[in-house]
N, C-alpha and C. Protein backbone atom coordinates (compact mmCIF):
# COMPACT_ATOMS: atom_id res chain seq x y z
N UNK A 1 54.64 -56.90 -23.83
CA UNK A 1 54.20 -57.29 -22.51
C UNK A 1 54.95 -56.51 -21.44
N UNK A 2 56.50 -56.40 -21.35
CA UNK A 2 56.87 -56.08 -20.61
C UNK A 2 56.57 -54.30 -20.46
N UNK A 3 56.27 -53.64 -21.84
CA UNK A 3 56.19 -52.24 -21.55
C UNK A 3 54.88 -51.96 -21.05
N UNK A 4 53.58 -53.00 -21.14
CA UNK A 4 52.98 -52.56 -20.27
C UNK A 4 52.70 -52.76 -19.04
N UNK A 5 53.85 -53.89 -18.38
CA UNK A 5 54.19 -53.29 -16.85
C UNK A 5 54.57 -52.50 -16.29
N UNK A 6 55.70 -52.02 -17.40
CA UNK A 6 56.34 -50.67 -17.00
C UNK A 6 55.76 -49.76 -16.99
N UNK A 7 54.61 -49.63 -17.41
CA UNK A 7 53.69 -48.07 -17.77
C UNK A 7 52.21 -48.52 -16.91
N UNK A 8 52.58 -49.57 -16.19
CA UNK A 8 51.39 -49.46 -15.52
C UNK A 8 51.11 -48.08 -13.94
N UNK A 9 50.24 -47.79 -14.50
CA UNK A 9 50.15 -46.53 -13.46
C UNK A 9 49.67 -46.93 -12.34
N UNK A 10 50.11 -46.55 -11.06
CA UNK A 10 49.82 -46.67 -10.35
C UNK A 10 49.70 -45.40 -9.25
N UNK A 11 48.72 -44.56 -9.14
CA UNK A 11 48.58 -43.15 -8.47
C UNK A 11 49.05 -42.03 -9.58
N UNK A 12 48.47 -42.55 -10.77
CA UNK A 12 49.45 -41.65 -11.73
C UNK A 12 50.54 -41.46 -12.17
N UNK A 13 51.79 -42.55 -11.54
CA UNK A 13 53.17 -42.67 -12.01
C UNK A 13 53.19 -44.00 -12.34
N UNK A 14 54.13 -44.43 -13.56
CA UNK A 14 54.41 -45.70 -13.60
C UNK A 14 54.72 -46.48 -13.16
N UNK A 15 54.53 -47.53 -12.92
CA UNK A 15 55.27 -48.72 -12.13
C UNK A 15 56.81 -48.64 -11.55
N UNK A 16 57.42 -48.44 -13.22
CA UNK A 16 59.12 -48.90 -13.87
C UNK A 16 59.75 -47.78 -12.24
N UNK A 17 59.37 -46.17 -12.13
CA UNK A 17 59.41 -45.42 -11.68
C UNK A 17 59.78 -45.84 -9.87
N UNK A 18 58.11 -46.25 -9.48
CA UNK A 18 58.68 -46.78 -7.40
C UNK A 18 59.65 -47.87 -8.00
N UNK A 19 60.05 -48.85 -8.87
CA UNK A 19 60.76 -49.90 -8.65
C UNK A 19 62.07 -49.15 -9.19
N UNK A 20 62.17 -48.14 -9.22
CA UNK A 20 63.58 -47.11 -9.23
C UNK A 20 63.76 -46.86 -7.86
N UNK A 21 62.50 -45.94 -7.22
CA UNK A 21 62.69 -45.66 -5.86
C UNK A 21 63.03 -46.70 -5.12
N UNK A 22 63.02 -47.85 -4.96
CA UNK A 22 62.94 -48.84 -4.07
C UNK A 22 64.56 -49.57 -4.46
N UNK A 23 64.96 -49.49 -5.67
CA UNK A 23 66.14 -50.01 -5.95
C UNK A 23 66.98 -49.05 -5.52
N UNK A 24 66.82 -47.37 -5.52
CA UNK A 24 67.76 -46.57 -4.91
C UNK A 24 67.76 -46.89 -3.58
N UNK A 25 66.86 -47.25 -2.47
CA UNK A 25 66.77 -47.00 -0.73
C UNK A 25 67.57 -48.03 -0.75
N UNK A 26 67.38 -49.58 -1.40
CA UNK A 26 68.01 -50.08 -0.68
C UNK A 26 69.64 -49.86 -1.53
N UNK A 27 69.59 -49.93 -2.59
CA UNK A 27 71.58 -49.47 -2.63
C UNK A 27 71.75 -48.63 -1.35
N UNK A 28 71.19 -47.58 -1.36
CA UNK A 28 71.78 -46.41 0.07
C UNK A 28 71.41 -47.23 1.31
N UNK A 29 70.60 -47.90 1.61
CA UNK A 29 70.48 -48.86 2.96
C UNK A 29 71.48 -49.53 2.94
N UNK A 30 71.74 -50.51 1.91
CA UNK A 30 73.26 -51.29 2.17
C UNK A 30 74.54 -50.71 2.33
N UNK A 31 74.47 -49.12 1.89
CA UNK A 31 75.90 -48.50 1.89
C UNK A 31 75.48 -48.09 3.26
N UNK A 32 74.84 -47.61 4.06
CA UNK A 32 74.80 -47.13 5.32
C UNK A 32 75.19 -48.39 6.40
N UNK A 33 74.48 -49.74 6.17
CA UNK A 33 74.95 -50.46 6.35
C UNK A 33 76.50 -50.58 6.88
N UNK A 34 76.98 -50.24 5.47
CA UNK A 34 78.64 -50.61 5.56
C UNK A 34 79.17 -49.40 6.01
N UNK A 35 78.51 -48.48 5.94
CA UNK A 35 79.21 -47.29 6.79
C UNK A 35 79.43 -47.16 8.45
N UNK A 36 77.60 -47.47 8.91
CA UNK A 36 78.00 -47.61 10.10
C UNK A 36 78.68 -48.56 10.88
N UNK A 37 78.51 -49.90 10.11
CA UNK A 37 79.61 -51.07 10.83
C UNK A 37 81.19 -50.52 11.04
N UNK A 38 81.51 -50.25 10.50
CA UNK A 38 82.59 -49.14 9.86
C UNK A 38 82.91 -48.50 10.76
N UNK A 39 82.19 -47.41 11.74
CA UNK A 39 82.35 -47.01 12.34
C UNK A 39 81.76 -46.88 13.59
N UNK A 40 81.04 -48.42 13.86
CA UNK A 40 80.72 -48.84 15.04
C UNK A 40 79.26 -48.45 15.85
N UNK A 41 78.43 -48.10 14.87
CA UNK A 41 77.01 -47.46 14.99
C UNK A 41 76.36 -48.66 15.08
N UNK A 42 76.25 -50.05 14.38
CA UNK A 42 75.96 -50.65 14.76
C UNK A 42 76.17 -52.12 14.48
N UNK A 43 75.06 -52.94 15.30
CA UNK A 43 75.53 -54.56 15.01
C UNK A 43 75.21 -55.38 14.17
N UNK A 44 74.73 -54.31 12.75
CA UNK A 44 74.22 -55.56 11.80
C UNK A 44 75.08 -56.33 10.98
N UNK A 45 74.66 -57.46 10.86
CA UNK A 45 75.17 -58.69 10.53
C UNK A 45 75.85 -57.83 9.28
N UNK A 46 76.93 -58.42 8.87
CA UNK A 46 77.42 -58.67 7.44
C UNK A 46 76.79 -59.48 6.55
N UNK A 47 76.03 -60.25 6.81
CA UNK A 47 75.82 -61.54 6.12
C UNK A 47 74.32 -60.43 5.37
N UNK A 48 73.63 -59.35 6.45
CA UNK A 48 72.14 -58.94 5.73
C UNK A 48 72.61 -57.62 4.98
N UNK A 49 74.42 -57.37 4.74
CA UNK A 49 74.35 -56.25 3.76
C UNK A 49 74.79 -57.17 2.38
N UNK A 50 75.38 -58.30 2.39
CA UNK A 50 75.13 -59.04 1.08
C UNK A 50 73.84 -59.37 0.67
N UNK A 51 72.93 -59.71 1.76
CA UNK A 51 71.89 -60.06 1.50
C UNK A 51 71.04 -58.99 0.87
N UNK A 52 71.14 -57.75 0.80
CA UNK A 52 70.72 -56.60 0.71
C UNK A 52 70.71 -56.18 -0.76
N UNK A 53 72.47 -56.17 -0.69
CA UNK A 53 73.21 -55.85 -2.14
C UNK A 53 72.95 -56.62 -3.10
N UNK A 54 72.83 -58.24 -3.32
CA UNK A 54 72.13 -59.54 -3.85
C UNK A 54 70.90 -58.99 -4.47
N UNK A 55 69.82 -58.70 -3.78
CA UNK A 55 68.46 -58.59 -3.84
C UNK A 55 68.22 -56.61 -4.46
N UNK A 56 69.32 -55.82 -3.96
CA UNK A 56 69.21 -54.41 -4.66
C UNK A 56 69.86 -55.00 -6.55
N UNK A 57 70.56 -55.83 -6.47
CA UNK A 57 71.00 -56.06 -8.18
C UNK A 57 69.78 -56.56 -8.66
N UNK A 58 69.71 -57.61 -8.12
CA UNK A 58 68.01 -58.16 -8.81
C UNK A 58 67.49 -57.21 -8.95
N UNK A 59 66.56 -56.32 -8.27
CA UNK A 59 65.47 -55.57 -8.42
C UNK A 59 66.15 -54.51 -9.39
N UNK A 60 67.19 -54.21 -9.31
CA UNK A 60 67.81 -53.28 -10.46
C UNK A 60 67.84 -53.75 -11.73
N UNK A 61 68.51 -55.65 -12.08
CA UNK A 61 68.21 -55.82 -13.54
C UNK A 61 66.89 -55.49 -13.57
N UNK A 62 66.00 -56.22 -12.84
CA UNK A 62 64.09 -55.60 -13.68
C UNK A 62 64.01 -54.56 -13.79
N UNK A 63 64.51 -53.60 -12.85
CA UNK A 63 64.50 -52.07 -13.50
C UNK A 63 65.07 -51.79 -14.43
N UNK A 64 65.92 -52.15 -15.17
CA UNK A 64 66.86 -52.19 -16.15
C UNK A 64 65.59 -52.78 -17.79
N UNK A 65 65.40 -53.49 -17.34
CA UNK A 65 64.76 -54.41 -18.20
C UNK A 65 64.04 -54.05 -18.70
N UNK A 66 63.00 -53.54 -17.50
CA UNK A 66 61.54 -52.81 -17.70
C UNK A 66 61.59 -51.38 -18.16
N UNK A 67 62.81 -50.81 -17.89
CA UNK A 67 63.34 -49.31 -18.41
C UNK A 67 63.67 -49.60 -19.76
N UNK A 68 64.33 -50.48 -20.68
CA UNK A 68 65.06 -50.75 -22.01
C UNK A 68 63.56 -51.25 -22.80
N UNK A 69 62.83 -52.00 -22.20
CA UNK A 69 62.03 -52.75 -23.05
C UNK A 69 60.77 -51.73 -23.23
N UNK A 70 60.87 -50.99 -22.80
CA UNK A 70 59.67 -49.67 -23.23
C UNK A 70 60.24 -48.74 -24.45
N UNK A 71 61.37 -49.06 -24.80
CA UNK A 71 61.76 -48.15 -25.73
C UNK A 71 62.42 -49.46 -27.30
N UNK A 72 62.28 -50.54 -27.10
CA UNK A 72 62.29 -51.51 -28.03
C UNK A 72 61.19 -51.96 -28.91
């Protein structure tokens, strides 16, 4: 079941694939996050780069999941 979510195509690439892209933006969104607070670029909350980092692990175990269970 799960490998054929992962191989579901969508525009000709697999699924498993944007839910890579989307787990990389936001890791690098939350590190920019902490960069610019850092150095005063801007006023976002602390509370929405946990919130960020929380929700980039989630979407990473399913990427994880959906990446391992295509090859099981």
């Amino acid at each position: 079941m799960f490998q054929e979510i992962s191989y579901y195509l969508i525009g000709g690439i697999p699924f498993v694939v944007y839910l890579g892209v989307v787990v990389f933006l936001l890791f690098f969104i939350t590190g920019m996050i902490a960069i610019l607070r850092k150095k005063g670029k801007t006023k976002i909350s602390v509370k929405w780069h946990f919130r960020l980092a929380y929700f980039s692990i989630i979407l990473g175990g399913i990427h994880l999941i959906l990446g391992i269970s295509s090859y099981i």
